[in-house]
N, C-alpha and C. Protein backbone atom coordinates (compact mmCIF):
# COMPACT_ATOMS: atom_id res chain seq x y z
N UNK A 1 98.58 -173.37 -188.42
CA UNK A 1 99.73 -172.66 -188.95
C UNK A 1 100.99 -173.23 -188.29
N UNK A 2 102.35 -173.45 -189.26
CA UNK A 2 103.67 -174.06 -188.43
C UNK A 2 104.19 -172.74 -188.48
N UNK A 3 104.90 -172.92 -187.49
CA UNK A 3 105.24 -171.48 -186.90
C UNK A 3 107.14 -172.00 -187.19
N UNK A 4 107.92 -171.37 -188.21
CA UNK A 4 109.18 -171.68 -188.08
C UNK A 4 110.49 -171.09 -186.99
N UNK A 5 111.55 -171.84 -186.80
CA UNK A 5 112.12 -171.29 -185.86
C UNK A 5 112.12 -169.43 -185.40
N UNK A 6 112.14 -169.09 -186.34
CA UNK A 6 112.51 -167.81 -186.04
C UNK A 6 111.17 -167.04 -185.51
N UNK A 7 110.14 -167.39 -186.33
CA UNK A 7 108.46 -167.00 -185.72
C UNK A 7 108.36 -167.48 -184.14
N UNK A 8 108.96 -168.37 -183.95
CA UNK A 8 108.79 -169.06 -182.84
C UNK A 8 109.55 -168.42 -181.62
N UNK A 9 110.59 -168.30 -181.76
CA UNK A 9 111.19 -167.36 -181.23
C UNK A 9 111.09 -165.76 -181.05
N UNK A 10 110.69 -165.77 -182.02
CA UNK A 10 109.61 -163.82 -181.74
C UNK A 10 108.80 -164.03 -180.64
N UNK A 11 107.83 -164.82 -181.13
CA UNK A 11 106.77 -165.02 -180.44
C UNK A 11 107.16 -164.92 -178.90
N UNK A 12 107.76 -165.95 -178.64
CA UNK A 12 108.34 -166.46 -176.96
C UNK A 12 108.59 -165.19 -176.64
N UNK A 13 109.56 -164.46 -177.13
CA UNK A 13 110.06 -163.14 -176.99
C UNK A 13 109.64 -162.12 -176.38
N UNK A 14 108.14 -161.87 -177.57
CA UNK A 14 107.20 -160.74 -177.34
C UNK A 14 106.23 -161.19 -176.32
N UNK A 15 105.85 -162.43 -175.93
CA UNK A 15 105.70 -163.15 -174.71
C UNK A 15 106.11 -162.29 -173.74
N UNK A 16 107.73 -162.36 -173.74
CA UNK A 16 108.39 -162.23 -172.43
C UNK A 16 108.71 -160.84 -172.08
N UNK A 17 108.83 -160.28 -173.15
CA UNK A 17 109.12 -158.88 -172.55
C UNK A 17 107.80 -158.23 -172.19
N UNK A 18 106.16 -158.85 -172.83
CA UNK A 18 104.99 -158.12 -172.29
C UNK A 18 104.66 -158.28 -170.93
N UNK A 19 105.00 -159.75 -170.98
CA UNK A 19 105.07 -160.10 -169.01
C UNK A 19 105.86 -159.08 -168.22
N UNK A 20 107.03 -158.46 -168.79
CA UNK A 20 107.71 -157.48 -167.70
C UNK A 20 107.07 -156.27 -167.83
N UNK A 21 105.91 -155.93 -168.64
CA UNK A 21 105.38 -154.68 -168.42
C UNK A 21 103.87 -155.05 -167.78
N UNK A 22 103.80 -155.95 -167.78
CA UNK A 22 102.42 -156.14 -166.68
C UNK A 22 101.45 -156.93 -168.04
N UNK A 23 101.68 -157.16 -168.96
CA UNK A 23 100.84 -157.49 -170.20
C UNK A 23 100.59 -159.55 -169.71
N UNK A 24 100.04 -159.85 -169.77
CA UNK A 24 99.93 -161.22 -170.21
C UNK A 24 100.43 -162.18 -170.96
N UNK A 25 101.45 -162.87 -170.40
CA UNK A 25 102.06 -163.26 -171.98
C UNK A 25 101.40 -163.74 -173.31
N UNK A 26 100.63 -164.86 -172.85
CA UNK A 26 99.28 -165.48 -173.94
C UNK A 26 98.79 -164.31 -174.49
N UNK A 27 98.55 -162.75 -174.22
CA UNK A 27 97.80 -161.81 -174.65
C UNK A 27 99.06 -161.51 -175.90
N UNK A 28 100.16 -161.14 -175.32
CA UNK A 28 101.56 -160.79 -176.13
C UNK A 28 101.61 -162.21 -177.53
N UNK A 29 101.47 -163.07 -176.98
CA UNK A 29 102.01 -164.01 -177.93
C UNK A 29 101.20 -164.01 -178.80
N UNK A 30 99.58 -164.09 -179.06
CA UNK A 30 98.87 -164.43 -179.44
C UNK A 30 98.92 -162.96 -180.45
N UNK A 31 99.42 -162.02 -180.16
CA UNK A 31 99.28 -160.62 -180.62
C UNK A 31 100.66 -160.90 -181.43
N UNK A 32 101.59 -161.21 -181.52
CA UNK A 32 103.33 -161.86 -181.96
C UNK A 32 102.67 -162.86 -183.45
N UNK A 33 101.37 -163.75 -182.89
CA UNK A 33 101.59 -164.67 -184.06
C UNK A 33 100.66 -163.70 -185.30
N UNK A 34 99.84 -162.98 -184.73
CA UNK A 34 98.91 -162.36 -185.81
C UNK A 34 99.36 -161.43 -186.20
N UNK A 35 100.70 -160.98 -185.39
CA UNK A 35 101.50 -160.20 -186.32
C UNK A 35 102.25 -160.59 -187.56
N UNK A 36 103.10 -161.63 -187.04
CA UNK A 36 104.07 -161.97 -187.70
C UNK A 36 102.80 -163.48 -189.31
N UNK A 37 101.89 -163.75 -188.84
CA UNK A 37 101.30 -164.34 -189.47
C UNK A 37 100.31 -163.93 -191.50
N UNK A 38 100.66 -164.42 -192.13
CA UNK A 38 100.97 -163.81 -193.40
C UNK A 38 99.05 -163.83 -193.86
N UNK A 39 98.34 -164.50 -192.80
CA UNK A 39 96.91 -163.96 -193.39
C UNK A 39 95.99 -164.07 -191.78
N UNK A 40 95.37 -164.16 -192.16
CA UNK A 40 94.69 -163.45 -190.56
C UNK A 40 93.83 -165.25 -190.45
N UNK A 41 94.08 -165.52 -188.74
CA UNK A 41 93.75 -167.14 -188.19
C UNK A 41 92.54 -166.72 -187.48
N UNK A 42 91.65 -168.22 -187.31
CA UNK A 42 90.91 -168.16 -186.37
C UNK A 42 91.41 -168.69 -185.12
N UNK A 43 90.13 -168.65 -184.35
CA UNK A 43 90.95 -168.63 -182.87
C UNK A 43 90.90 -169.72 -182.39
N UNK A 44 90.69 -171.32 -183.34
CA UNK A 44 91.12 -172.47 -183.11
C UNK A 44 92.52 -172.82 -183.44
N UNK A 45 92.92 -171.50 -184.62
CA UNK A 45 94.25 -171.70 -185.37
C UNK A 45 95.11 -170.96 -184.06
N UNK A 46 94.93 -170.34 -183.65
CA UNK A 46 95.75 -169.50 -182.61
C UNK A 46 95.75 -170.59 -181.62
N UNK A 47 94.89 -171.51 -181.17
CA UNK A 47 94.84 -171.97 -179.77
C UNK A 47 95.83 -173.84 -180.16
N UNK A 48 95.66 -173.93 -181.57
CA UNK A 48 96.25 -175.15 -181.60
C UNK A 48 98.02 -174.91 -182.11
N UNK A 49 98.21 -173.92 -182.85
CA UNK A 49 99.46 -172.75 -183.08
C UNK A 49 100.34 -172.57 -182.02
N UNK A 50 99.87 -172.40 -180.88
CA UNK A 50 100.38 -172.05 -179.47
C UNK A 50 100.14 -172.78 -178.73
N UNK A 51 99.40 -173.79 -178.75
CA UNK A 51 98.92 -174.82 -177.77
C UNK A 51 98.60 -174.05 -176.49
N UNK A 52 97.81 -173.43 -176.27
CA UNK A 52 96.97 -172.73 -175.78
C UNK A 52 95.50 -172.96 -175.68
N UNK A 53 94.63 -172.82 -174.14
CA UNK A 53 93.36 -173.11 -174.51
C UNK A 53 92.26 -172.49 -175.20
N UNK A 54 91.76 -172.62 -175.99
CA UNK A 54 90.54 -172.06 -176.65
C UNK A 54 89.58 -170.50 -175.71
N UNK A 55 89.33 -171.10 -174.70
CA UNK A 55 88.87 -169.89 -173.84
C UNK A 55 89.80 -168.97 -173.63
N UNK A 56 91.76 -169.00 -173.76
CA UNK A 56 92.04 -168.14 -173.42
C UNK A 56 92.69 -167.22 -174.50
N UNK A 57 92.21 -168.04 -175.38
CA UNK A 57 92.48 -166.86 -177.01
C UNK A 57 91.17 -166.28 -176.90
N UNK A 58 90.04 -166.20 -176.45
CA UNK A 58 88.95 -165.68 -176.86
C UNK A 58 89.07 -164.39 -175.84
N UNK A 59 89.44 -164.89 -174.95
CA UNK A 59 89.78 -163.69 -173.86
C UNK A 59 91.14 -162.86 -173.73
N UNK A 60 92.36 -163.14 -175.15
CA UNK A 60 93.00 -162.24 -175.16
C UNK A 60 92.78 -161.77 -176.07
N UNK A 61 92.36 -162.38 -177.52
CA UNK A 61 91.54 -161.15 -178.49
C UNK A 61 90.67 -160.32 -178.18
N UNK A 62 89.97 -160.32 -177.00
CA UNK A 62 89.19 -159.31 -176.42
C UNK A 62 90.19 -157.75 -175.82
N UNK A 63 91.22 -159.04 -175.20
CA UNK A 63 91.71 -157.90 -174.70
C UNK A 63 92.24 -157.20 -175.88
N UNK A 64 93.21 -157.35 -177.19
CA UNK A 64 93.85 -156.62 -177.87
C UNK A 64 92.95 -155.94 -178.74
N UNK A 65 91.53 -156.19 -178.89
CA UNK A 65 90.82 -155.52 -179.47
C UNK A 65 90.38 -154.41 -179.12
N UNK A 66 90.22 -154.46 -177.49
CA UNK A 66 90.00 -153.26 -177.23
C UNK A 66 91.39 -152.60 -176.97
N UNK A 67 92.95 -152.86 -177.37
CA UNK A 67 93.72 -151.89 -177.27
C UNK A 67 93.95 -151.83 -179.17
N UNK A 68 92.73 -151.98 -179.77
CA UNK A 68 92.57 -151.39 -181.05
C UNK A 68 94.09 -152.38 -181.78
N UNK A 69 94.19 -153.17 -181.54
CA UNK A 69 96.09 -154.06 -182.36
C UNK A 69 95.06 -155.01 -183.23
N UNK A 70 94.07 -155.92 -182.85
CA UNK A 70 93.60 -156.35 -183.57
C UNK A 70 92.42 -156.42 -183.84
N UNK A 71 91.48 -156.72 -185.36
CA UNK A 71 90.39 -156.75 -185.27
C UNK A 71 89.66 -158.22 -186.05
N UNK A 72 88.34 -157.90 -186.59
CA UNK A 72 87.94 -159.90 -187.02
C UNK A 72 87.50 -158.89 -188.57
N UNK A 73 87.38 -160.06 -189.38
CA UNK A 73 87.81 -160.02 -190.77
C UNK A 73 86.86 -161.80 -190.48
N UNK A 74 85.64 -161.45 -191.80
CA UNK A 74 85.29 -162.74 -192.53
C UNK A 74 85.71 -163.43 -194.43
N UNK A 75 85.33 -164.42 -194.28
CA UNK A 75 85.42 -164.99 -195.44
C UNK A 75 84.26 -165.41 -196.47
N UNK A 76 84.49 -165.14 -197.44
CA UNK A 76 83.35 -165.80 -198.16
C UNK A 76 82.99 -167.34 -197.73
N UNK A 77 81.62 -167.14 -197.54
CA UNK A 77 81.43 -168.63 -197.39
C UNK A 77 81.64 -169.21 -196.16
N UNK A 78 82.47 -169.14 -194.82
CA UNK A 78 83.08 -169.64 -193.87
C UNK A 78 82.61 -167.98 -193.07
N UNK A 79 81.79 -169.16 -192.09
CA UNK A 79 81.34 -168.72 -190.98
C UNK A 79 81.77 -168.10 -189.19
N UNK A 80 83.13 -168.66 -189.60
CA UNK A 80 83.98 -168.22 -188.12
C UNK A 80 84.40 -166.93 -188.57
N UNK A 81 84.88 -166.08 -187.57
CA UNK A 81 85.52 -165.07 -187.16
C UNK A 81 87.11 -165.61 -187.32
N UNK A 82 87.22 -164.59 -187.65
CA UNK A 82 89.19 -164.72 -188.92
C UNK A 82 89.52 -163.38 -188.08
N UNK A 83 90.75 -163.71 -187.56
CA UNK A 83 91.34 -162.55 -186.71
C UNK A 83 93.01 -161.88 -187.10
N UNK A 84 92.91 -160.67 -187.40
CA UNK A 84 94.20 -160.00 -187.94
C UNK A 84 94.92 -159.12 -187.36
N UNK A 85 95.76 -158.66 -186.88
CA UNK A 85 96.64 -157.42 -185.98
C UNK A 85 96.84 -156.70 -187.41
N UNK A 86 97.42 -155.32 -186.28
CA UNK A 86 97.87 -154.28 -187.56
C UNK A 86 99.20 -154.95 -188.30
N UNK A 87 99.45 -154.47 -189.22
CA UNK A 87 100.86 -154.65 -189.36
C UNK A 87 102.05 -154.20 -189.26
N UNK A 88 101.42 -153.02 -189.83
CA UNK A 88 102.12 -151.81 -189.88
C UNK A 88 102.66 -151.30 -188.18
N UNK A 89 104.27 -151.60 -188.14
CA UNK A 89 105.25 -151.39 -186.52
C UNK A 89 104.74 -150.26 -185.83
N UNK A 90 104.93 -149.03 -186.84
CA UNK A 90 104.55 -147.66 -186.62
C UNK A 90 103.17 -147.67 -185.57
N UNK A 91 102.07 -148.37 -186.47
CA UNK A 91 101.12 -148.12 -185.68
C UNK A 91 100.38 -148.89 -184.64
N UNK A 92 101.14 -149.93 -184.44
CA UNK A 92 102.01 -151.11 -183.60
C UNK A 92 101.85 -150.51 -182.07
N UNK A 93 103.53 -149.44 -182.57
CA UNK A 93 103.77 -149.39 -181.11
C UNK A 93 103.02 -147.94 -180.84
N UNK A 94 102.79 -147.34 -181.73
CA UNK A 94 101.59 -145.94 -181.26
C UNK A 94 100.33 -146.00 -180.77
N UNK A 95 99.55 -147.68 -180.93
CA UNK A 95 98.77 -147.86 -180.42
C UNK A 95 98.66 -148.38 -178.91
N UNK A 96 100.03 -148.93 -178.54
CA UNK A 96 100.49 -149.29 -177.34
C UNK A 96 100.60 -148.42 -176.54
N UNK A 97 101.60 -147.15 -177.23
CA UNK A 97 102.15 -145.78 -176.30
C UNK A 97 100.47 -145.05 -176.13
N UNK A 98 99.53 -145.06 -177.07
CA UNK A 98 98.48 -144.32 -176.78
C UNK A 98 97.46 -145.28 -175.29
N UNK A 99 97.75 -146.33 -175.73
CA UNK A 99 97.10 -147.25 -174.69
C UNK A 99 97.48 -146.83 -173.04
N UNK A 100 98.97 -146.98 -173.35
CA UNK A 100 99.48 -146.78 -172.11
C UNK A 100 99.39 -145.52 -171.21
N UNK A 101 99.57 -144.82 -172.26
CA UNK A 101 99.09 -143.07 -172.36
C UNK A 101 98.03 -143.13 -170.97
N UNK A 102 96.59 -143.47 -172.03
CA UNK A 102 95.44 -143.32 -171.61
C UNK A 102 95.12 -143.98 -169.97
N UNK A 103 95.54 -145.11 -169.80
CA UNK A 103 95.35 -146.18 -168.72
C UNK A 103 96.43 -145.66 -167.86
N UNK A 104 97.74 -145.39 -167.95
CA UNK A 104 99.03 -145.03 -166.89
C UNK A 104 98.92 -143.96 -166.76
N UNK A 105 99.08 -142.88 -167.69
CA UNK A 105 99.65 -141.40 -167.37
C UNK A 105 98.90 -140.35 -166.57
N UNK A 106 97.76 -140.57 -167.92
CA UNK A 106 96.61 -139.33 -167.73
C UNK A 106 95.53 -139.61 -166.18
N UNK A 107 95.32 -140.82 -165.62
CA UNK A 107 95.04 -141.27 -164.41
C UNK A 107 96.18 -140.45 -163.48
N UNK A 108 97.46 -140.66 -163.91
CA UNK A 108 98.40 -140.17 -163.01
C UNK A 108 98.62 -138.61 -162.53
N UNK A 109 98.77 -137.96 -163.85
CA UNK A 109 98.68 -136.57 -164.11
C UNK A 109 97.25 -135.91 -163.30
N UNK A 110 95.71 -136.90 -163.33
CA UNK A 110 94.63 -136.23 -162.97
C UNK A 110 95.27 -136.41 -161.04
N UNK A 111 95.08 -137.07 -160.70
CA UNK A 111 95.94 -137.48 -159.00
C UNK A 111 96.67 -136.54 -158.81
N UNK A 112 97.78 -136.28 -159.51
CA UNK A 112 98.48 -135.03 -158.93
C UNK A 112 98.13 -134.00 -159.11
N UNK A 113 97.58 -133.53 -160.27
CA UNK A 113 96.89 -132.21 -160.19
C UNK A 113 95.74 -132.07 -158.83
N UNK A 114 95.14 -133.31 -158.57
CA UNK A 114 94.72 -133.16 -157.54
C UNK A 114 95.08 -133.03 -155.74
N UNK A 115 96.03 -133.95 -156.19
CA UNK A 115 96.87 -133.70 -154.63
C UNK A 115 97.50 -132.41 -154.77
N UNK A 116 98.20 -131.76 -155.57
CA UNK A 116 98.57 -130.56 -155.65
C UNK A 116 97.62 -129.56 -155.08
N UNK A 117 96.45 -129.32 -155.75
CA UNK A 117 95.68 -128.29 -155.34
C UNK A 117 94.81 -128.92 -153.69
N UNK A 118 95.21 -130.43 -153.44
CA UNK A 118 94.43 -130.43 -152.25
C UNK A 118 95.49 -129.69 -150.92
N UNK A 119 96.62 -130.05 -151.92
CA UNK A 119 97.86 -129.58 -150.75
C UNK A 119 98.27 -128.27 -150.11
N UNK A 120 97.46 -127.23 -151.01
CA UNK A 120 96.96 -126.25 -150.49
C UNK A 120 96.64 -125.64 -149.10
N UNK A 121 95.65 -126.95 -149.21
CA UNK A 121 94.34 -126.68 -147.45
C UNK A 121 95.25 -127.99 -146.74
N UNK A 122 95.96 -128.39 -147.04
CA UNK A 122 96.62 -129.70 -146.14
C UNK A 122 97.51 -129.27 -145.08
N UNK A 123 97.49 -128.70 -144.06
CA UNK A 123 98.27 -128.07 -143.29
C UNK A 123 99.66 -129.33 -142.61
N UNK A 124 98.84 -130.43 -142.77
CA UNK A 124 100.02 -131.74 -142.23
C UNK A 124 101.26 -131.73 -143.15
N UNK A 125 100.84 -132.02 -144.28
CA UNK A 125 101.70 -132.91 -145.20
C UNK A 125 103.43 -131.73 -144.89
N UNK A 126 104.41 -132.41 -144.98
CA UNK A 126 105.42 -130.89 -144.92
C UNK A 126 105.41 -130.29 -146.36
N UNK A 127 106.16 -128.91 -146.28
CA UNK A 127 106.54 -128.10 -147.10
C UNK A 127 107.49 -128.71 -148.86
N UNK A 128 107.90 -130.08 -148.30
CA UNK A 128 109.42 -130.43 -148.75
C UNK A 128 108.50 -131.29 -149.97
N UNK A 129 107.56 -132.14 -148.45
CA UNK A 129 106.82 -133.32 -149.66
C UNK A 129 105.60 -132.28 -151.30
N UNK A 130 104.99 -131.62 -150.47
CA UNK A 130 104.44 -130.40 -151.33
C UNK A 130 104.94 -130.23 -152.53
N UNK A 131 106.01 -129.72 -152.35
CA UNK A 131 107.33 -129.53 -153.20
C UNK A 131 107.46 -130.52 -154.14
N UNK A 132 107.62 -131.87 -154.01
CA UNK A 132 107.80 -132.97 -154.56
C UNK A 132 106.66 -133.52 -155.36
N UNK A 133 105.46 -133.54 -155.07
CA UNK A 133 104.65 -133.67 -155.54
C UNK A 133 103.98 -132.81 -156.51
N UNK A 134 104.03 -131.52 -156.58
CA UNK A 134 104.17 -130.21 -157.92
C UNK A 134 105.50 -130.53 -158.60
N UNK A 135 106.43 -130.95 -158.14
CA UNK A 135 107.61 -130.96 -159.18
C UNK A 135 107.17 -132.29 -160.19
N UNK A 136 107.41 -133.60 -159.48
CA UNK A 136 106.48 -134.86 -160.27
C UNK A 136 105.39 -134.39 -160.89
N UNK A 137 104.66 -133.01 -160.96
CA UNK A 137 102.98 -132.86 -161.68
C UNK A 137 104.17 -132.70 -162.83
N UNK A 138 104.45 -131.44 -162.66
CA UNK A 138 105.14 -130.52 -163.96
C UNK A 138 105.98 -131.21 -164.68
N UNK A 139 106.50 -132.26 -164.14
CA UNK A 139 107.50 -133.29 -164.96
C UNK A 139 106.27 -133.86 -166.29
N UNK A 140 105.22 -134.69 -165.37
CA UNK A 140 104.39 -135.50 -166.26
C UNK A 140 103.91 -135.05 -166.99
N UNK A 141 103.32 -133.54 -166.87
CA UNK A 141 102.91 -132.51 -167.84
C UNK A 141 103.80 -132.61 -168.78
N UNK A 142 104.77 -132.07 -168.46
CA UNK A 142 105.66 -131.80 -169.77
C UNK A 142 105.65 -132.77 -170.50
N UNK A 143 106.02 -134.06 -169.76
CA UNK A 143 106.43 -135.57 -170.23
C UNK A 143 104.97 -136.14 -171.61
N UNK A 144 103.67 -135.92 -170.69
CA UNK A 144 102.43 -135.87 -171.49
C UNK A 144 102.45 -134.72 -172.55
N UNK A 145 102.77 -133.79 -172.48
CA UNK A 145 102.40 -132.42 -173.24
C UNK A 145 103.84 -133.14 -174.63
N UNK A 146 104.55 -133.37 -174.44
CA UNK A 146 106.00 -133.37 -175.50
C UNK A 146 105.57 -134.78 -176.36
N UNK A 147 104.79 -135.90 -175.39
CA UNK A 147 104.33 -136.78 -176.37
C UNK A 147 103.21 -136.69 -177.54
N UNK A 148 102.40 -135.77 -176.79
CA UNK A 148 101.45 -135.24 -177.07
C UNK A 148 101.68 -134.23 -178.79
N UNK A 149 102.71 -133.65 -178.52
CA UNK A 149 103.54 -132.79 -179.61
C UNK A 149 103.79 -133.96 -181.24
N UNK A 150 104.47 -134.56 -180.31
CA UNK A 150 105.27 -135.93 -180.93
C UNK A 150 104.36 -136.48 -181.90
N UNK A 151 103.28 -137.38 -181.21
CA UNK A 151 102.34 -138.31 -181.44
C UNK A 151 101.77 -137.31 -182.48
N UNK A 152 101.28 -136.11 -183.20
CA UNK A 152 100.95 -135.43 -184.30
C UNK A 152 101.94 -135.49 -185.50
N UNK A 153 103.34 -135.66 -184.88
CA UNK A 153 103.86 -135.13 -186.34
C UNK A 153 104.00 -136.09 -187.26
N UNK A 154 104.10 -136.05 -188.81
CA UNK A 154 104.06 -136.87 -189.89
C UNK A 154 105.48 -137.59 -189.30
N UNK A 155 105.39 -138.74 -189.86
CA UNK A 155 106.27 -140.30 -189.66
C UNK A 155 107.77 -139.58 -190.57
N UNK A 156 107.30 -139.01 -191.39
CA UNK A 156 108.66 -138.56 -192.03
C UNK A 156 110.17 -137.52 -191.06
N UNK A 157 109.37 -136.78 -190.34
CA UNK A 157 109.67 -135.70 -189.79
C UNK A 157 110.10 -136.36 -188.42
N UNK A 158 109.21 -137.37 -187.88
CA UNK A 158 109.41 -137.91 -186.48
C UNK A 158 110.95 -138.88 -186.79
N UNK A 159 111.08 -139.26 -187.92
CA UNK A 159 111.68 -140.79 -188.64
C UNK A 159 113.43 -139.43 -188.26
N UNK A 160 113.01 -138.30 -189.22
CA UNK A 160 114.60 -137.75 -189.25
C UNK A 160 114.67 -137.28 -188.27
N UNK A 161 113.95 -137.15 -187.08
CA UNK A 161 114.23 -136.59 -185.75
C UNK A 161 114.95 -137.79 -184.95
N UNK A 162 114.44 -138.95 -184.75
CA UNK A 162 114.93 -139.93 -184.17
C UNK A 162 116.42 -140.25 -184.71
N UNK A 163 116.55 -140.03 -186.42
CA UNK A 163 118.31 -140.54 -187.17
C UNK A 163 118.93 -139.34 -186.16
N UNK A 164 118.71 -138.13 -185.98
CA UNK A 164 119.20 -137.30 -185.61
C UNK A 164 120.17 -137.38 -184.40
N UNK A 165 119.45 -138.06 -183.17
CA UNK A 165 119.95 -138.32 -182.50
C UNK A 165 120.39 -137.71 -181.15
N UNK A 166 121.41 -137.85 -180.78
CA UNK A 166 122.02 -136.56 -179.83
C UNK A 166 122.49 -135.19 -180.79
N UNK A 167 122.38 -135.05 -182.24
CA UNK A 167 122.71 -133.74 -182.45
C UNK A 167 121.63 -132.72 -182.21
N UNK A 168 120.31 -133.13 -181.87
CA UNK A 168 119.47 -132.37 -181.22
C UNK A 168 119.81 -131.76 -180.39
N UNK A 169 120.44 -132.23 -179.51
CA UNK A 169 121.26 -131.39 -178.06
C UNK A 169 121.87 -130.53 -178.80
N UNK A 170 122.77 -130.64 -179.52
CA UNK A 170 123.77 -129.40 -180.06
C UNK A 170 123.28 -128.31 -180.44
N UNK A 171 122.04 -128.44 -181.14
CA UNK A 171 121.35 -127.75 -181.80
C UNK A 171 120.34 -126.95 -180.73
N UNK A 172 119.59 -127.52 -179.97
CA UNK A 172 119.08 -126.55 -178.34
C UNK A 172 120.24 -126.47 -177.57
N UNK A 173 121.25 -126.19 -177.40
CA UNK A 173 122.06 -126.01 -176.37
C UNK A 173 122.98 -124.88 -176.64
């Protein structure tokens, strides 16, 4: 596949900003071309596309498969594995936020609920830090519980909430 300027430049892109969240870039890019790519490649087309090695497309379609972005798709007749991302943005980045969800938050949220109730019987720790550590639970709660809200409602409803904007404030305040 020729990848034209502007594909090319996504790509690098979504590269670079996955590297600042801890993602891999080769994992990002390779996830950039099967996005932006108009039928679904194999993973010689990805590795000569990106000039990239063969073993390490096999080991980032692993990885995006298991964050559910892409899956394999055959052909009549032709025996390789043909690989496609979602397309659809929406469920793009909901599969990301659920990813992240699962692996960052809810690990986080279980820890403090636990240090919380260990802090109980902890006679060392001070009063102040205590404090700090139930306030950070109840934040993430909420923070988890409001995405949690979110992540249910129809795309229509979420779509005019976001145009909305800051008149939400006006409207709770």
């Amino acid at each position: 596949m020729q990848l034209t300027p502007t594909m090319h430049r996504c790509v690098l892109h979504w590269g670079e900003m996955a590297s600042r969240w801890g993602v891999s870039r080769s994992v990002a890019q390779i996830h950039a071309l099967l996005f932006l790519a108009p039928a679904p490649l194999t993973a010689d087309e990805i590795a000569e596309t990106l000039n990239v090695a063969r073993s390490n497309v096999s080991v980032s379609i692993k990885e995006l498969q298991a964050w559910d972005l892409v899956s394999v798709t055959h052909q009549l007749g032709d025996r390789r594995d043909y690989f496609q991302a979602r397309k659809d943005i929406w469920e793009v980045l909901t599969m990301i936020m659920d990813g992240r969800k699962k692996r960052e938050v809810d690990p986080t949220l279980q820890m403090l609920r636990e240090a919380t109730a260990d802090a109980g019987k902890d006679h060392e720790t001070p009063e102040q830090v205590k404090q700090r550590i139930a306030d950070m639970l109840e934040f993430v709660e909420e923070l988890s519980g409001w995405y949690d809200q979110i992540r249910t409602m129809p795309r229509p409803t979420l779509l005019k909430l976001m145009r909305m904007g800051t008149k939400v404030a006006k409207i709770v305040t």
